[in-house]
C-alpha atoms as a PDB file:
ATOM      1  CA  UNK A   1       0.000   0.000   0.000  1.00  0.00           C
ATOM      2  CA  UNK A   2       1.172   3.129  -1.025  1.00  0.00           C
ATOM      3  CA  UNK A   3       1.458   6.150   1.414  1.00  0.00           C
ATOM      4  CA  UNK A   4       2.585   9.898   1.055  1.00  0.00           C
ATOM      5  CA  UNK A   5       5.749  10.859   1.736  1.00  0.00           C
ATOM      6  CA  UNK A   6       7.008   7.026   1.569  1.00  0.00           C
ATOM      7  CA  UNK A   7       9.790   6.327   0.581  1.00  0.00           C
ATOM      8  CA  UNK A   8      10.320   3.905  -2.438  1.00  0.00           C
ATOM      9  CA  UNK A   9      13.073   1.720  -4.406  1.00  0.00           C
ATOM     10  CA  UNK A  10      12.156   1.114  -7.899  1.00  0.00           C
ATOM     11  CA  UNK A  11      14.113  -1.224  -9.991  1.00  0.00           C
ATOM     12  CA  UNK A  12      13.552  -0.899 -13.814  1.00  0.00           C
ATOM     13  CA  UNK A  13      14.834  -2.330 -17.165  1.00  0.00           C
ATOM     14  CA  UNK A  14      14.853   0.551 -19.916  1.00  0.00           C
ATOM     15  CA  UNK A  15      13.375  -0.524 -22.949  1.00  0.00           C
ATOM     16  CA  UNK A  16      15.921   0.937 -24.692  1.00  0.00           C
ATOM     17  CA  UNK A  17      19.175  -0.229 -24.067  1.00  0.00           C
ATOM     18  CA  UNK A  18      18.226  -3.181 -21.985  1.00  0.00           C
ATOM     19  CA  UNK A  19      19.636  -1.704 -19.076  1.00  0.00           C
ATOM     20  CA  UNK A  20      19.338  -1.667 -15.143  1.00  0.00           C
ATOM     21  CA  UNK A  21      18.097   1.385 -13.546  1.00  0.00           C
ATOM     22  CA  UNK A  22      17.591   2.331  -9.797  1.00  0.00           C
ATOM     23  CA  UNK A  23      15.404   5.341  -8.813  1.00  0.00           C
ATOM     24  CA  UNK A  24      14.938   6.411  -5.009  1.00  0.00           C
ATOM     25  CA  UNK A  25      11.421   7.694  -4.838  1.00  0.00           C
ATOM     26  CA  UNK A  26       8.981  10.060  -2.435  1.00  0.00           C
ATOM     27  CA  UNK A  27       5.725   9.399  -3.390  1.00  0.00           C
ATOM     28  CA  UNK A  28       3.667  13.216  -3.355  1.00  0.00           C
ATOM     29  CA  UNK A  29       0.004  11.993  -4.737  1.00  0.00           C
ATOM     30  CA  UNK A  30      -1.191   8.623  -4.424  1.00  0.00           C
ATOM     31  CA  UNK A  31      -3.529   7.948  -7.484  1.00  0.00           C
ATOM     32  CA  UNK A  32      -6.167   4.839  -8.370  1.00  0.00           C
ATOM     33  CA  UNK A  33      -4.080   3.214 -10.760  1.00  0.00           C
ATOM     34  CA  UNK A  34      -5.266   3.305 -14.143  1.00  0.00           C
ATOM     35  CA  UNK A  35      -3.896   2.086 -17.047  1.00  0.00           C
ATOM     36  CA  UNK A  36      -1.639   3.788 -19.753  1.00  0.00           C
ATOM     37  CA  UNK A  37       1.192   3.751 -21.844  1.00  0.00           C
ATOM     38  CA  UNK A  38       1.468   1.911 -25.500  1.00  0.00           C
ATOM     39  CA  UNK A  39      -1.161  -0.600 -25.134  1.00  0.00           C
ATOM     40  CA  UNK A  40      -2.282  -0.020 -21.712  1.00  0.00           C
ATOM     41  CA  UNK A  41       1.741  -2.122 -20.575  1.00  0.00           C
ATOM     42  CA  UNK A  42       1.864   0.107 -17.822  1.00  0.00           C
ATOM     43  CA  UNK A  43      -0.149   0.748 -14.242  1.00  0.00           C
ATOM     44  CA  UNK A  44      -0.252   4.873 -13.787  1.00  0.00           C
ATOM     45  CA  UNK A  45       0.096   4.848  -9.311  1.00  0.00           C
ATOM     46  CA  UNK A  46       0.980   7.765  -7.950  1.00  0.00           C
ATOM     47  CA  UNK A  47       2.567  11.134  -8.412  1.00  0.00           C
ATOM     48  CA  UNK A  48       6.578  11.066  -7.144  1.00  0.00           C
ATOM     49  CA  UNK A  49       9.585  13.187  -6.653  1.00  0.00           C
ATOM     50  CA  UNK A  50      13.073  11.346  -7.313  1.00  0.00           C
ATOM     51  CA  UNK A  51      15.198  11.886  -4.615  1.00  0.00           C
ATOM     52  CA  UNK A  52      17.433  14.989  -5.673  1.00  0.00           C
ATOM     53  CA  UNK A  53      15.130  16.475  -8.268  1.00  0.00           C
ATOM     54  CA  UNK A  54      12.642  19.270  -7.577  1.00  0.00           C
ATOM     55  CA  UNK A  55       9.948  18.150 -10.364  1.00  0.00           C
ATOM     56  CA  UNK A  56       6.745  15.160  -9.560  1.00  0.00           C
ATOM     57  CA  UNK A  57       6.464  12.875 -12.149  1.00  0.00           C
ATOM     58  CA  UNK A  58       4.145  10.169 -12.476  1.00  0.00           C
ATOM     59  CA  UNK A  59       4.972   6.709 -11.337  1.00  0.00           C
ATOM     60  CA  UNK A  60       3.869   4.541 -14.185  1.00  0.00           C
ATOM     61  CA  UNK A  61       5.119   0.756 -13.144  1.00  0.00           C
ATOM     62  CA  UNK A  62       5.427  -2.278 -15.954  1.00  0.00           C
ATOM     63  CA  UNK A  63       4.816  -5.594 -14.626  1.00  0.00           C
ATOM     64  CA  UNK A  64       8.055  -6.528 -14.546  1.00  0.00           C
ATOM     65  CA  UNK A  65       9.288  -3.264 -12.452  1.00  0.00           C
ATOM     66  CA  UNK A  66      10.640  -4.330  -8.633  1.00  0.00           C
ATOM     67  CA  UNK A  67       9.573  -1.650  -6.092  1.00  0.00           C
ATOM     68  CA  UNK A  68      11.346  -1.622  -2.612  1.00  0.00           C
ATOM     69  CA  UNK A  69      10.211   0.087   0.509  1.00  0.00           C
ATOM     70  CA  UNK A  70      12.921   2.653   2.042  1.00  0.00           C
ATOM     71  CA  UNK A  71      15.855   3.855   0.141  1.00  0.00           C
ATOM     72  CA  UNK A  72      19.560   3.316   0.696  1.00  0.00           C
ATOM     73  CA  UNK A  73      19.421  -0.129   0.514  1.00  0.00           C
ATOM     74  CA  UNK A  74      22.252  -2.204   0.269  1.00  0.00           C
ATOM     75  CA  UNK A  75      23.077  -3.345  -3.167  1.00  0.00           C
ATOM     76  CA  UNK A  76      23.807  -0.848  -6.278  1.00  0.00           C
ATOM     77  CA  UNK A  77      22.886  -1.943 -10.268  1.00  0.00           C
ATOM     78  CA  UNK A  78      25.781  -1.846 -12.733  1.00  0.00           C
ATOM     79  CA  UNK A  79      24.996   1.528 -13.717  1.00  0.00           C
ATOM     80  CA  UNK A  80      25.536   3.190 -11.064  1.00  0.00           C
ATOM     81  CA  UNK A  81      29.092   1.540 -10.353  1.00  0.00           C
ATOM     82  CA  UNK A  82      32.386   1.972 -12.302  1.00  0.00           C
ATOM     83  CA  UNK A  83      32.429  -1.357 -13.734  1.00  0.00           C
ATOM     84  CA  UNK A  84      30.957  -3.467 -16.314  1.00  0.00           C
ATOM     85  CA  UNK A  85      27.282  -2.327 -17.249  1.00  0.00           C
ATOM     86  CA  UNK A  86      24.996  -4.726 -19.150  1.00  0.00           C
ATOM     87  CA  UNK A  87      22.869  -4.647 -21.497  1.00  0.00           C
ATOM     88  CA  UNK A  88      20.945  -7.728 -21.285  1.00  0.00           C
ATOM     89  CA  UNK A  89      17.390  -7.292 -20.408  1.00  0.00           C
ATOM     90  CA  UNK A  90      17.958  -8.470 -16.641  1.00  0.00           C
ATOM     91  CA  UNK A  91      18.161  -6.928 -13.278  1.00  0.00           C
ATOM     92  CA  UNK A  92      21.890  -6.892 -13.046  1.00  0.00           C
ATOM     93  CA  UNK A  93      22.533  -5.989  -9.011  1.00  0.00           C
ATOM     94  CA  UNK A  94      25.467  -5.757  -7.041  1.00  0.00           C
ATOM     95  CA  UNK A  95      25.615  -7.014  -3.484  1.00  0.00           C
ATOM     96  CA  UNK A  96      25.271  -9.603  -1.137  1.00  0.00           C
ATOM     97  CA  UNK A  97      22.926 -12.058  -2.843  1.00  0.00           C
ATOM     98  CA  UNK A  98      21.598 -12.884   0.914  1.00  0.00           C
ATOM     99  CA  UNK A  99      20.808  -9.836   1.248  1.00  0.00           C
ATOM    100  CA  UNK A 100      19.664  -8.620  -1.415  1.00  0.00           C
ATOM    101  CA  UNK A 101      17.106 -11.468  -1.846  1.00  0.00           C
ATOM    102  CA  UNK A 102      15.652 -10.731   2.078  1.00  0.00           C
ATOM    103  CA  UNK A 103      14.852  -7.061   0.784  1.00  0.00           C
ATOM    104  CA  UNK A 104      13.622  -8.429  -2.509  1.00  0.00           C
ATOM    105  CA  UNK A 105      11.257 -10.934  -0.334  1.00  0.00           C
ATOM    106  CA  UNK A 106      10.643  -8.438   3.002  1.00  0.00           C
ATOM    107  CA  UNK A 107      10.586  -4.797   0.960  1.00  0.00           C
ATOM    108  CA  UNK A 108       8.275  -5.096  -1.828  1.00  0.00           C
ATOM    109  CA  UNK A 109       5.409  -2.886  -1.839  1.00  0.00           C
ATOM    110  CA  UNK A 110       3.162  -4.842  -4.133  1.00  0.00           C
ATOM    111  CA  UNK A 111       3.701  -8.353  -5.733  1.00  0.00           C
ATOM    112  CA  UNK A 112       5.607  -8.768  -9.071  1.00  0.00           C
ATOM    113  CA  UNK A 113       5.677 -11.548 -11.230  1.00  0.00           C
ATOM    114  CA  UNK A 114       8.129 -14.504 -10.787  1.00  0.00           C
ATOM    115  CA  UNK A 115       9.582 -13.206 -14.707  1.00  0.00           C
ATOM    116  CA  UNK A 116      11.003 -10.375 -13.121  1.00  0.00           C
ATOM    117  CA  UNK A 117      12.653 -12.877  -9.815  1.00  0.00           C
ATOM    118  CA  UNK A 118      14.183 -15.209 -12.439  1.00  0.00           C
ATOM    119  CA  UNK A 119      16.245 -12.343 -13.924  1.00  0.00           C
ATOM    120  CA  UNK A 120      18.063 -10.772 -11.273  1.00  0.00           C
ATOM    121  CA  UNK A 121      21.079 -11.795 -11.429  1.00  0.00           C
ATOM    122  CA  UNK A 122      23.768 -10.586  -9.256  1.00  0.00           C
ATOM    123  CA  UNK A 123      27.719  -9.654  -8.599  1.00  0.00           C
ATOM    124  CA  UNK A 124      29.296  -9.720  -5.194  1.00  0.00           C
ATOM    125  CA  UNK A 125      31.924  -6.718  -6.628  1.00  0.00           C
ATOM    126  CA  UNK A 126      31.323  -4.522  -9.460  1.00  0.00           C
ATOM    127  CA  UNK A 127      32.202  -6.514 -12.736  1.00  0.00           C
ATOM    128  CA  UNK A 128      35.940  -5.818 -14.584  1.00  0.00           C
ATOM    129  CA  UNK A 129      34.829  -8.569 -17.528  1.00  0.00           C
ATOM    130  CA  UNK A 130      32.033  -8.983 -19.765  1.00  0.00           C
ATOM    131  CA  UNK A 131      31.594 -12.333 -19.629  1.00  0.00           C
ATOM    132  CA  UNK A 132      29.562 -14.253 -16.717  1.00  0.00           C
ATOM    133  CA  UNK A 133      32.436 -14.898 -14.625  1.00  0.00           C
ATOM    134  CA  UNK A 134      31.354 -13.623 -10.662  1.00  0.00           C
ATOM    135  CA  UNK A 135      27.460 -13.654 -11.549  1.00  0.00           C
ATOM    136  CA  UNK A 136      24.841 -15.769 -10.078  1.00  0.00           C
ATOM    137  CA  UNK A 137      21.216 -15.899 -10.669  1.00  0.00           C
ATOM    138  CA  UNK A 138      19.409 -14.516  -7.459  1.00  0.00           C
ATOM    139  CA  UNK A 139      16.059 -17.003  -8.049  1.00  0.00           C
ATOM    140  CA  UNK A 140      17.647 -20.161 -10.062  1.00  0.00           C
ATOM    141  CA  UNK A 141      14.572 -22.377  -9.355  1.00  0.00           C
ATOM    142  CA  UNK A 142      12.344 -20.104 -11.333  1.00  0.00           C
ATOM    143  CA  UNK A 143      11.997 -21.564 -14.855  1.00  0.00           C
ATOM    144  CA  UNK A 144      12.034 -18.689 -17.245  1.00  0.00           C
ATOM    145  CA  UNK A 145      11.908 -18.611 -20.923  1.00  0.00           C
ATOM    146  CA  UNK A 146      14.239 -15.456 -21.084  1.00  0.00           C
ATOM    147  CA  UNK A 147      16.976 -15.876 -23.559  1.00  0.00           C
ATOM    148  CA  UNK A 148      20.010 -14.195 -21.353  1.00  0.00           C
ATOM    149  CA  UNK A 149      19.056 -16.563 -18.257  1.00  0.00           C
ATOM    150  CA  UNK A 150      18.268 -19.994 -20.251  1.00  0.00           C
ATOM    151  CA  UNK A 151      21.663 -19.496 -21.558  1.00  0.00           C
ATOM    152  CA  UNK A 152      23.211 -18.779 -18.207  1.00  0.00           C
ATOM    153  CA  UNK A 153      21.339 -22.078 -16.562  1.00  0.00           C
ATOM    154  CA  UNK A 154      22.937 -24.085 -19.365  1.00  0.00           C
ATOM    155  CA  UNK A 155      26.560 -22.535 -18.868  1.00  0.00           C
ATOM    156  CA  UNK A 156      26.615 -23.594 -15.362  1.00  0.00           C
ATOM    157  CA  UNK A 157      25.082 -27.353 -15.936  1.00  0.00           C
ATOM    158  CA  UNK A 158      26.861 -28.182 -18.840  1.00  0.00           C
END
């Protein structure tokens, strides 16, 4: 349940360039969410402020979006690092994976859909390579029909 002045996480893939994004939130408006966006994809929530920025925006949330109670919290994407950023359509964190799957399982302000669990995948240290060397998959025993993961599964049976 949303609230004003909360405090949110929200974890996106661009549609773009395939890439991890983290936004720290204050939510200014809660609104009924309605539908919008190219063929209704997206759920139109609230009205927020990133932290930082002096202009609301709305909060429009794909199913596949991960949104965390509280900011801060401890794990970073690839894009916000010095390292290795990908561009592969997954939630590419870095962090404890402990961790980072209790807030994933104890922070989430509304459910998402297991699609969006069986692509995080996740560095302990920021990544120097671009191969998968260092990354593990935060939710392995989801089965997932995403091309980047499928691969990664059959990389580390075979």
């Amino acid at each position: 349940m949303l609230s004003i002045g909360q405090r949110l996480t929200l974890l996106t893939i661009d549609d773009v360039m395939a890439m991890t994004h983290r936004r720290e939130l204050e939510i200014r408006q809660v609104l009924d969410s309605k539908p919008v966006g190219y063929h209704n994809c997206r759920q139109r929530v609230a009205v927020v402020r990133r932290r930082g920025r002096r202009k609301d925006q709305y909060l429009d949330l794909a199913c596949d979006d991960i949104l965390l109670d509280g900011w801060g919290l401890a794990f970073k994407t690839d894009t916000e690092g010095q390292g290795v950023m990908s561009g592969n359509a997954c939630f590419n964190l870095i962090g404890e994976p402990a961790t980072i799957r209790e807030l994933i399982e104890t922070k989430a302000v509304r459910p998402f859909s297991d699609s969006a669990k069986a692509k995080i995948l996740v560095s302990r240290t920021e990544r120097t390579t671009c191969d998968d060397s260092g990354l593990e998959l935060l939710y392995p025993e989801i089965d997932t029909h995403h091309a980047v993961v499928r691969r990664f599964k059959e990389s580390r049976a075979g």
